[in-house]
N, C-alpha and C. Protein backbone atom coordinates (compact mmCIF):
# COMPACT_ATOMS: atom_id res chain seq x y z
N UNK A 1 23.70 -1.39 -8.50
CA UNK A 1 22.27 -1.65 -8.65
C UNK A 1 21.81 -1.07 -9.98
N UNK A 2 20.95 -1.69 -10.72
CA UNK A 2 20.03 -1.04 -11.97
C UNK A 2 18.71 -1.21 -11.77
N UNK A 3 17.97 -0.58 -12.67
CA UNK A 3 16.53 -0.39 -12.54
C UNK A 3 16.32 -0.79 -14.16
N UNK A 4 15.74 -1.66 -14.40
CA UNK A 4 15.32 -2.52 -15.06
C UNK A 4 13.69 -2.75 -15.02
N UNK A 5 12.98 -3.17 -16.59
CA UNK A 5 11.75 -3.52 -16.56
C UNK A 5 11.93 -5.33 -16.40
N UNK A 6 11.13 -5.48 -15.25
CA UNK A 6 10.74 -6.55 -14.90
C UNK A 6 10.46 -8.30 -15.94
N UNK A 7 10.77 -9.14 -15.93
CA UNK A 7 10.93 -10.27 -16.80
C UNK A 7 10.12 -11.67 -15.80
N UNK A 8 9.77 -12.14 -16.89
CA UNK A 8 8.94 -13.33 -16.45
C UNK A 8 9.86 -13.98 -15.11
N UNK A 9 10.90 -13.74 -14.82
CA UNK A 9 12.10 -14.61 -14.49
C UNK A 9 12.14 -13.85 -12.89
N UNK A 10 11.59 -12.70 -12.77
CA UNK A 10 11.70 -11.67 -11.82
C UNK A 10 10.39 -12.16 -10.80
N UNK A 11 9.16 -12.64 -11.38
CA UNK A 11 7.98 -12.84 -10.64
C UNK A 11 8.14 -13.56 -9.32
N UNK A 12 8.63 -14.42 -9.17
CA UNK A 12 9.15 -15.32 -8.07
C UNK A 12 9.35 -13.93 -6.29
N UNK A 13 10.30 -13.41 -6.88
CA UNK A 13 11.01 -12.58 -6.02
C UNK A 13 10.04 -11.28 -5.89
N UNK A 14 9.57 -10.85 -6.99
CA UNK A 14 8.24 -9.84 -6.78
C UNK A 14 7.17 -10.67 -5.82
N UNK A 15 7.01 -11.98 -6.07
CA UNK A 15 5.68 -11.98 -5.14
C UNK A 15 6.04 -12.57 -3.84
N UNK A 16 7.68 -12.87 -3.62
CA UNK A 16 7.67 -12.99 -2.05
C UNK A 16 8.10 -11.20 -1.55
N UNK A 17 8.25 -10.59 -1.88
CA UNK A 17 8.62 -9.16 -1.39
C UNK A 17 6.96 -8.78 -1.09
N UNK A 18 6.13 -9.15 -2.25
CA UNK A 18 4.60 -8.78 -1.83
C UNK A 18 4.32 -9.32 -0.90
N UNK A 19 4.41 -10.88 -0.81
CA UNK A 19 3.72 -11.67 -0.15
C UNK A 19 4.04 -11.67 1.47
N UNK A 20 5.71 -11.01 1.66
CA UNK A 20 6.11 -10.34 2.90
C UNK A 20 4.82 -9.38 3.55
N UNK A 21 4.80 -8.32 3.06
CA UNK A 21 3.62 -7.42 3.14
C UNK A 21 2.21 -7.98 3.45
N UNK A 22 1.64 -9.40 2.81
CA UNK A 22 0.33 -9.73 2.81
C UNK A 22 0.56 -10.50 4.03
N UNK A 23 1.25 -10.84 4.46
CA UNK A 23 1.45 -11.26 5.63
C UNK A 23 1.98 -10.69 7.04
N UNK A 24 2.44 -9.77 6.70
CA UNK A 24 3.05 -9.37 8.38
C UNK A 24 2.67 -7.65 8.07
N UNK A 25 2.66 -6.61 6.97
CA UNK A 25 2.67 -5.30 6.79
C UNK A 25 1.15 -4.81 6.54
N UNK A 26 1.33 -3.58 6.44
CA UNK A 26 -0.23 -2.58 5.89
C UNK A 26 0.14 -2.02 4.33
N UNK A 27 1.75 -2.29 3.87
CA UNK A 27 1.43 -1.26 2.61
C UNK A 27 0.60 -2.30 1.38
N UNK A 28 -0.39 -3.34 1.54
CA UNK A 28 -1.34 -3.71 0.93
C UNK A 28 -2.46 -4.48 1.83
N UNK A 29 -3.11 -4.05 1.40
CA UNK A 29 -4.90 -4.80 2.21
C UNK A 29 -4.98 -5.87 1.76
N UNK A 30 -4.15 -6.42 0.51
CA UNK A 30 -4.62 -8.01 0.88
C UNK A 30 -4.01 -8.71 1.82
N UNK A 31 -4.93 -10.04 2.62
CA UNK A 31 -4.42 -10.64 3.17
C UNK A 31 -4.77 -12.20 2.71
N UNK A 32 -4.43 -12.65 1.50
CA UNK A 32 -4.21 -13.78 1.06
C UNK A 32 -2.77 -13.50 -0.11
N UNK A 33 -1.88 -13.81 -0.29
CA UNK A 33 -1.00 -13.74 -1.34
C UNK A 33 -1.71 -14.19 -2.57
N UNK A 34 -1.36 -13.30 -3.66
CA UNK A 34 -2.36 -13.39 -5.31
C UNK A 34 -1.56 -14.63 -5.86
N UNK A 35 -1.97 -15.44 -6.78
CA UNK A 35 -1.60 -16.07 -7.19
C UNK A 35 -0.71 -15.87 -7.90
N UNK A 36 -0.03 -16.44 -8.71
CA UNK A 36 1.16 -16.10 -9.86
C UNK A 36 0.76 -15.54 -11.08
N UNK A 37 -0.66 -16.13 -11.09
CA UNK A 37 -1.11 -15.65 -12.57
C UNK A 37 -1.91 -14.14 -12.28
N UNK A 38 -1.85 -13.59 -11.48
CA UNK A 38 -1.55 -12.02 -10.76
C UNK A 38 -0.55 -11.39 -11.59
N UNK A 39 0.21 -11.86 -11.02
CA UNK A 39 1.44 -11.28 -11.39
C UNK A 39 2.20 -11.21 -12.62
N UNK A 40 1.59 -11.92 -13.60
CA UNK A 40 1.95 -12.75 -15.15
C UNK A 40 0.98 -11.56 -15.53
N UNK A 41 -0.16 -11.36 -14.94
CA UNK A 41 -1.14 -10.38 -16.12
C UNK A 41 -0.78 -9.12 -16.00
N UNK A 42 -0.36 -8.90 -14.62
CA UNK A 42 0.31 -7.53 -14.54
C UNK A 42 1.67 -7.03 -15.48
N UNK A 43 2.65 -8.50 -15.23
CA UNK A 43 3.54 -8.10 -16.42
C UNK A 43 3.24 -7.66 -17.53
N UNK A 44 2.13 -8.78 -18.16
CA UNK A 44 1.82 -9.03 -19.34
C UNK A 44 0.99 -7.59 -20.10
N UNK A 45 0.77 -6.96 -19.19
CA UNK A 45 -0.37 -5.78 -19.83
C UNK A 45 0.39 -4.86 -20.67
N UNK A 46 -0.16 -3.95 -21.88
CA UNK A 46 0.61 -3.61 -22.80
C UNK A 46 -0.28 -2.47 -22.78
N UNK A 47 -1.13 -1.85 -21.44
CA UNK A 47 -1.76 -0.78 -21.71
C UNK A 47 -0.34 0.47 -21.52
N UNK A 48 -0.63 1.68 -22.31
CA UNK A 48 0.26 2.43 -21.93
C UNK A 48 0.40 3.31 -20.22
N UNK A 49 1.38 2.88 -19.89
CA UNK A 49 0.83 3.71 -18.54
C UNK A 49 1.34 2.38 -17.35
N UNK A 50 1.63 1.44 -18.17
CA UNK A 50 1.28 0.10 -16.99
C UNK A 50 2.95 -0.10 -17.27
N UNK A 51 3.70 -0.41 -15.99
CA UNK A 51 5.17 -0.56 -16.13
C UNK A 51 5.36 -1.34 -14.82
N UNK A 52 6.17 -2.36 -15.15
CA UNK A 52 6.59 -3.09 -14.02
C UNK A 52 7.83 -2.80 -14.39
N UNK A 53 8.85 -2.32 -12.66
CA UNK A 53 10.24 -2.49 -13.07
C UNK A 53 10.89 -3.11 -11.63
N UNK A 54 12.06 -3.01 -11.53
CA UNK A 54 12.49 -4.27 -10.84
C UNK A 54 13.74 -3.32 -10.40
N UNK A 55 14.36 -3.27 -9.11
CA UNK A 55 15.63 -3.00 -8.69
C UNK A 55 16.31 -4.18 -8.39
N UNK A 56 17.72 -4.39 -8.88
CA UNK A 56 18.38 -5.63 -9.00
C UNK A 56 20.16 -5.12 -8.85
N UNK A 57 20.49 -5.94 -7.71
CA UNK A 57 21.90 -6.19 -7.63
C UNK A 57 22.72 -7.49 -7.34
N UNK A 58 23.40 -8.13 -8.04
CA UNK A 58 24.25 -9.05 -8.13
C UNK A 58 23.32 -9.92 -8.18
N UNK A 59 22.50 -10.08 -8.94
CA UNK A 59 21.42 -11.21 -9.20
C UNK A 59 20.33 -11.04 -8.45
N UNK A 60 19.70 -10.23 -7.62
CA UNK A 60 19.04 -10.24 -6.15
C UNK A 60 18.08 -8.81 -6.97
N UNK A 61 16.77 -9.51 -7.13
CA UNK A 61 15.38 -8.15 -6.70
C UNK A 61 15.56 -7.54 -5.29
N UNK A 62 15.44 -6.54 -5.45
CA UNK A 62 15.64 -5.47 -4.46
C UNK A 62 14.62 -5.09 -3.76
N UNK A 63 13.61 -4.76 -4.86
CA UNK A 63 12.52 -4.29 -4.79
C UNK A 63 11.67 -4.22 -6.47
N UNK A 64 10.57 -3.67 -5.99
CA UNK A 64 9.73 -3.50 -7.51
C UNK A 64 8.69 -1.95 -7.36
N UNK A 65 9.01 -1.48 -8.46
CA UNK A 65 7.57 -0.29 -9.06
C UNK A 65 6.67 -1.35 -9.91
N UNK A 66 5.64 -0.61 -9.38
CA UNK A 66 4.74 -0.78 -10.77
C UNK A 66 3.68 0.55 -11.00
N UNK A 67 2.90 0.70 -12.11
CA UNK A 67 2.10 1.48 -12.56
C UNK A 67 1.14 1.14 -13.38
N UNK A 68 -0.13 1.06 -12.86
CA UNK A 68 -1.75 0.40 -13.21
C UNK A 68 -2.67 1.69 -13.30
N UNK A 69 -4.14 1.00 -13.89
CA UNK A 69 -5.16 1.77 -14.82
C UNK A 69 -5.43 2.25 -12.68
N UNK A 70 -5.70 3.61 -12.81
CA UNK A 70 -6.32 4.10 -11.50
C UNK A 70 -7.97 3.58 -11.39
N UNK A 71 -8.45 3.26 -12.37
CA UNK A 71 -10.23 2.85 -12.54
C UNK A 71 -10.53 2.17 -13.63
N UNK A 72 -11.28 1.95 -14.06
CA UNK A 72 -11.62 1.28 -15.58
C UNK A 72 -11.93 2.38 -16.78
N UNK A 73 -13.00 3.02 -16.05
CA UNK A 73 -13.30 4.00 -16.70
C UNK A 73 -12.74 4.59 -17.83
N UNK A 74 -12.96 4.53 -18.93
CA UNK A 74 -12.20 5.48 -20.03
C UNK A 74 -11.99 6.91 -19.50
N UNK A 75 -12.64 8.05 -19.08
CA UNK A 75 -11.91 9.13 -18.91
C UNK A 75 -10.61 8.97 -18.01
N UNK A 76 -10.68 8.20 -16.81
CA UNK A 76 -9.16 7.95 -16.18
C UNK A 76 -7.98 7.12 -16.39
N UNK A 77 -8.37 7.23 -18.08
CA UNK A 77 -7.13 6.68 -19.24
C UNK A 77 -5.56 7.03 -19.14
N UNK A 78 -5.87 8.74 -18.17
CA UNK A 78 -4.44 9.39 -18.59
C UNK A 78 -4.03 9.71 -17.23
N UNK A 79 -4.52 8.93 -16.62
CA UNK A 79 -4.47 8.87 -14.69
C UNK A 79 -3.74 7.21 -14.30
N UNK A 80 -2.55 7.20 -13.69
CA UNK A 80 -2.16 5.87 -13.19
C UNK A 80 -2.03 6.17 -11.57
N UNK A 81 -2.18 4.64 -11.15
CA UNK A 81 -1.91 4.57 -9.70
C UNK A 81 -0.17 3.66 -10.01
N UNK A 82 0.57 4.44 -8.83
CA UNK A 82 1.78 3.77 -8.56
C UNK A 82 2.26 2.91 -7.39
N UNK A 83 2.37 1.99 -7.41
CA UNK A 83 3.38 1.52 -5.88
C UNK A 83 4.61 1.38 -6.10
N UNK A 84 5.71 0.90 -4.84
CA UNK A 84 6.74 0.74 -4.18
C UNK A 84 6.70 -0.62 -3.53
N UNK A 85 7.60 -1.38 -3.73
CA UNK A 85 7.75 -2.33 -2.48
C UNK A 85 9.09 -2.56 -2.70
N UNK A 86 9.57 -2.86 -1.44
CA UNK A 86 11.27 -2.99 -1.35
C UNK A 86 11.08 -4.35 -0.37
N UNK A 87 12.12 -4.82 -0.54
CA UNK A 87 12.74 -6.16 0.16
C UNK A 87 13.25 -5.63 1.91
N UNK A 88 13.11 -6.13 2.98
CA UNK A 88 13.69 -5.76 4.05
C UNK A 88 14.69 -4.73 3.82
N UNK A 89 15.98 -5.81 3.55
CA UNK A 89 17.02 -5.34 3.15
C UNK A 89 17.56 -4.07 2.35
N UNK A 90 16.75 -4.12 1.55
CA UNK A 90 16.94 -2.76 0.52
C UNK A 90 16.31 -1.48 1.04
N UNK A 91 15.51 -1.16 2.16
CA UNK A 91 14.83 -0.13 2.95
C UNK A 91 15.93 0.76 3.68
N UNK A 92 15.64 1.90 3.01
CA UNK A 92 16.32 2.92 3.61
C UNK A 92 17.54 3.33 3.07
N UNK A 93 17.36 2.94 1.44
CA UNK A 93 18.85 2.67 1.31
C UNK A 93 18.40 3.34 -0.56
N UNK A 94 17.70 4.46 -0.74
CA UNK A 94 17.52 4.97 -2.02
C UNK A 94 17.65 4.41 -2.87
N UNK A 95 16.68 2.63 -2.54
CA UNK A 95 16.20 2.21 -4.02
C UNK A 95 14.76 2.20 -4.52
N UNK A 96 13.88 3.01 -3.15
CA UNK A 96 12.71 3.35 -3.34
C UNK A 96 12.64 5.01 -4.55
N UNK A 97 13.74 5.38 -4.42
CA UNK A 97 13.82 6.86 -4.73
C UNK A 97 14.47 6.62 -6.82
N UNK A 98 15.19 5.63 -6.44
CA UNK A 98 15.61 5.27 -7.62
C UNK A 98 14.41 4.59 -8.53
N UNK A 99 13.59 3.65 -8.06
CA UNK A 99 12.68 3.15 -8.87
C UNK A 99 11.25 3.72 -9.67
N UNK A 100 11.03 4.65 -8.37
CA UNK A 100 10.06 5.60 -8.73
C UNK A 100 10.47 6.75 -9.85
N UNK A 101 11.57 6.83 -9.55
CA UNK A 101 12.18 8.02 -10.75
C UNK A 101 12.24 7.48 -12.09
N UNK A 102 12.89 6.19 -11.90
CA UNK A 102 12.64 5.74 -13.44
C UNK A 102 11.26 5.56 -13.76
N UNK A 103 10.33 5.24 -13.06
CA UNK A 103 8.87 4.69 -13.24
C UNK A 103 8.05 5.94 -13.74
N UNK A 104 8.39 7.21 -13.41
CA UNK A 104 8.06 8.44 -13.31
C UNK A 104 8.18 8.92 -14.68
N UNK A 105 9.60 8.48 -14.77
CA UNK A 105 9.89 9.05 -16.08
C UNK A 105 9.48 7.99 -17.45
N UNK A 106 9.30 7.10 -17.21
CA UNK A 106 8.05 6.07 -18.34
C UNK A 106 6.97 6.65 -18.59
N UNK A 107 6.13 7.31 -16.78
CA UNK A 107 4.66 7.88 -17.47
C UNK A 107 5.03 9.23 -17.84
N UNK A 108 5.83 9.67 -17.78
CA UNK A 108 5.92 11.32 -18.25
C UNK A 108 6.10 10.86 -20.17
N UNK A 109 6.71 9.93 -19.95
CA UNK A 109 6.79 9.24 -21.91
C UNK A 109 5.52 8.77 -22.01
N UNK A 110 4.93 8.00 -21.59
CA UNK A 110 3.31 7.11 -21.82
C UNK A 110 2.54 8.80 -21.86
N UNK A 111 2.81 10.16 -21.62
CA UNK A 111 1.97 10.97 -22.09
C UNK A 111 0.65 10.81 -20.39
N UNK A 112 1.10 10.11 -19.46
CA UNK A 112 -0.04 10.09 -18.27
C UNK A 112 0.39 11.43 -17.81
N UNK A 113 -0.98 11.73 -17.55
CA UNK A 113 -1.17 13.13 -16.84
C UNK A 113 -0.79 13.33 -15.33
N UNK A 114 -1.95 12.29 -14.62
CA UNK A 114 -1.64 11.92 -12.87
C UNK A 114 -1.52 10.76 -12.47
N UNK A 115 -0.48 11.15 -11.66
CA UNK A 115 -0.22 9.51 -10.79
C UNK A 115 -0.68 9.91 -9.09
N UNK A 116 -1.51 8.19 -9.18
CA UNK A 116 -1.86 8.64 -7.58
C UNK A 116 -1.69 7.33 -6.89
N UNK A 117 -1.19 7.68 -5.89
CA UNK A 117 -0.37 7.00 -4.37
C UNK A 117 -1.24 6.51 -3.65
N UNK A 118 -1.35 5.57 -3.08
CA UNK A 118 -2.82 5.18 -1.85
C UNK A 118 -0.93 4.68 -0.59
N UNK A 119 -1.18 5.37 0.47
CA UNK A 119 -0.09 4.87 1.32
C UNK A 119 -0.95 4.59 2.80
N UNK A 120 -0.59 3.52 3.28
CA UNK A 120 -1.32 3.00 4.61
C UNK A 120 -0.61 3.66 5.71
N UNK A 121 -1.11 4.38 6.22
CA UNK A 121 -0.34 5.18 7.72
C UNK A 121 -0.65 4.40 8.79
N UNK A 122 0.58 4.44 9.76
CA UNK A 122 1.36 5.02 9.71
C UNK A 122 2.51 4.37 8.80
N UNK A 123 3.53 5.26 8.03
CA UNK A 123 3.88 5.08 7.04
C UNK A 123 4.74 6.19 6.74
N UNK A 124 5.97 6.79 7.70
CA UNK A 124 6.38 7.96 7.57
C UNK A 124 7.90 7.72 6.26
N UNK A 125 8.31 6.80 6.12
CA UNK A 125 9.39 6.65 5.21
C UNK A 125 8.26 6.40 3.77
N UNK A 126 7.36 5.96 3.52
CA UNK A 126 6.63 6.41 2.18
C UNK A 126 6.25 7.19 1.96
N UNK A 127 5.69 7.76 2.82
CA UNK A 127 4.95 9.21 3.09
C UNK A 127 6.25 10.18 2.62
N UNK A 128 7.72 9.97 2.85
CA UNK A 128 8.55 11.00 2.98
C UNK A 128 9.17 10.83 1.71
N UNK A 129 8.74 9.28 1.01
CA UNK A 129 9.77 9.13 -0.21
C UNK A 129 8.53 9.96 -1.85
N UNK A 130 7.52 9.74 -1.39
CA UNK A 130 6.58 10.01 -1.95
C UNK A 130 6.63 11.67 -1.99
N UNK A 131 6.56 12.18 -1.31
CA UNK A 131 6.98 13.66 -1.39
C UNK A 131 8.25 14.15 -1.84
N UNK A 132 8.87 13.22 -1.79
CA UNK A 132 10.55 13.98 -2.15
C UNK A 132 10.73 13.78 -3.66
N UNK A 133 9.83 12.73 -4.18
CA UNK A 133 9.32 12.48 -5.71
C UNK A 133 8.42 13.61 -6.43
N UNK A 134 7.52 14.67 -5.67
CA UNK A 134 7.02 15.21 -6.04
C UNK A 134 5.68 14.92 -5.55
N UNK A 135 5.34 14.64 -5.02
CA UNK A 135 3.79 14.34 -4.62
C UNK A 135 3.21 15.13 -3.99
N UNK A 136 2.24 15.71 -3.63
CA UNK A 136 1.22 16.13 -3.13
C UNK A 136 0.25 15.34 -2.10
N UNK A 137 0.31 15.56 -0.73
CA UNK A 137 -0.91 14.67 0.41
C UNK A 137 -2.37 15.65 -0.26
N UNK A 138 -3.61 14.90 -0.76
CA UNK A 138 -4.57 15.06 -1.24
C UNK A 138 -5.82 14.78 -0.17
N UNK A 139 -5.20 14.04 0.80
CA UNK A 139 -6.43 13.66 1.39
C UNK A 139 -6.52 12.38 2.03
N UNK A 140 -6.79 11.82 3.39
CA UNK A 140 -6.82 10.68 4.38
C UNK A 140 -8.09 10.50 4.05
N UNK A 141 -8.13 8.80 3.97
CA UNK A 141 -9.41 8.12 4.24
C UNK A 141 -9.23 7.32 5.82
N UNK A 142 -10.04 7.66 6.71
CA UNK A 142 -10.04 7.40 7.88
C UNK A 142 -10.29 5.92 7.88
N UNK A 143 -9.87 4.80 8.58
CA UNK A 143 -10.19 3.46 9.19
C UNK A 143 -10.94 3.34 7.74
N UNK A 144 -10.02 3.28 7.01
CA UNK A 144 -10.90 2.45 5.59
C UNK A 144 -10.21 1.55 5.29
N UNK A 145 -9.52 0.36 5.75
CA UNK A 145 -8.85 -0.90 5.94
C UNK A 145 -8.80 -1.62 7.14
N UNK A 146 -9.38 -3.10 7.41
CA UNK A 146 -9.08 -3.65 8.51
C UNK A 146 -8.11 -4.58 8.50
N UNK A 147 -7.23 -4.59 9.20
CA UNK A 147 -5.99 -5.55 8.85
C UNK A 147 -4.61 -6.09 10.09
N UNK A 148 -4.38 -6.36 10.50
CA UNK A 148 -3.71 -6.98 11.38
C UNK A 148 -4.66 -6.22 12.98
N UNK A 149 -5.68 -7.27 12.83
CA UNK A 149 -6.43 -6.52 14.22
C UNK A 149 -6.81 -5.24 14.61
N UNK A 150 -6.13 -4.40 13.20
CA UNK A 150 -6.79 -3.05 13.84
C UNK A 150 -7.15 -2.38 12.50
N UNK A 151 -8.13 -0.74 12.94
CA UNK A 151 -8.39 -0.10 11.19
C UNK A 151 -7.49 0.94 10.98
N UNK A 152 -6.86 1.05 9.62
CA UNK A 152 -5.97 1.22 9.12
C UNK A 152 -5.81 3.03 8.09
N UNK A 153 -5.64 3.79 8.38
CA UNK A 153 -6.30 4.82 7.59
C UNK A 153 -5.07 5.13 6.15
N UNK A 154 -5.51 5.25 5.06
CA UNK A 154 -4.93 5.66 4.12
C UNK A 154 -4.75 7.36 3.67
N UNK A 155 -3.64 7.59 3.37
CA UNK A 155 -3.60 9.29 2.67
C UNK A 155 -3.14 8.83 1.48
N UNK A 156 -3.52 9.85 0.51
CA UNK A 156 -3.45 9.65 -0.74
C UNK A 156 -2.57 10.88 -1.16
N UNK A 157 -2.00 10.69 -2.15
CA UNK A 157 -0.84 11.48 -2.69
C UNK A 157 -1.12 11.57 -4.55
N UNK A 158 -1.02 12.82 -5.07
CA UNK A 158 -1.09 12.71 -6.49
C UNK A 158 0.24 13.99 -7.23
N UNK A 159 0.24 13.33 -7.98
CA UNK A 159 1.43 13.79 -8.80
C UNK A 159 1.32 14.43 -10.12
N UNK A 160 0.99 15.59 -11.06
CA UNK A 160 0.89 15.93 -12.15
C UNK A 160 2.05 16.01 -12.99
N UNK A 161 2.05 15.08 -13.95
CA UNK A 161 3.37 15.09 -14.59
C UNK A 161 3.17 16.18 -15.68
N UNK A 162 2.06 16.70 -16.03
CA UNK A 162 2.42 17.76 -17.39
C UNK A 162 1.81 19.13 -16.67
């Protein structure tokens, strides 16, 4: 397996691994799958701090990191939010642990200060990969997602890289 930044060629397989999730999971609140051109702008962004990467074996996405602006705001310039998503298959099997490390080590180069986690509980294998990365639990937002018939509470996790 390698960990690789993500290529126009990769989107396909990033947005059915998402689109798994927008349909049957909680680790995202949407419930319509984003379009492609989602996923093209996300590649496409050249802010520092913003990294799409891709776990890949024998031709096969594994899974994907990425790392986005936490707000708009100019002061939370040097603040990113991170996710995880893995393919069925690849769960449980330290390519969540692998991707984040490389992703980690991009914003510790991009000069970002904090990275912060939004994880949908229950959620004990993110919750556990997220800490073993270094994270910090900061704080639950109670039933602040409604989503497969029921409300959904989020804990948040933050990470100081300097």
């Amino acid at each position: 397996m390698r960990i690789r930044p993500a290529t126009p060629e990769d989107l396909p397989s990033i947005s059915a691994i998402y689109d798994e999730q927008v349909a049957h999971g909680i680790a995202t609140f949407d419930v319509e799958p984003p379009p492609p051109a989602y996923w093209a702008a996300r590649l496409a962004s050249a802010e520092p701090g913003d990294h799409v990467l891709v776990a890949e074996a024998d031709g096969a996405v594994l899974g994907y990191a990425y790392s986005s602006s936490y707000r708009p705001r100019p002061a939370y310039a040097r603040t990113r939010e991170s996710s995880v998503y893995l393919a069925p298959a690849a769960q449980g099997r330290g390519v969540g642990r692998q991707l984040y490390d490389a992703l980690l080590d991009l914003l510790r180069a991009d000069g970002v200060h904090l990275v912060v986690a939004v994880v949908a509980q229950p959620n004990p294998a993110s919750a556990a990969l997220h800490r073993a990365c270094g994270f910090a639990s900061v704080g639950v937002l109670p039933e602040v997602g409604f989503k497969l018939g029921r409300w959904i509470d989020t804990e948040l996790f933050a990470l100081r890289l300097r």
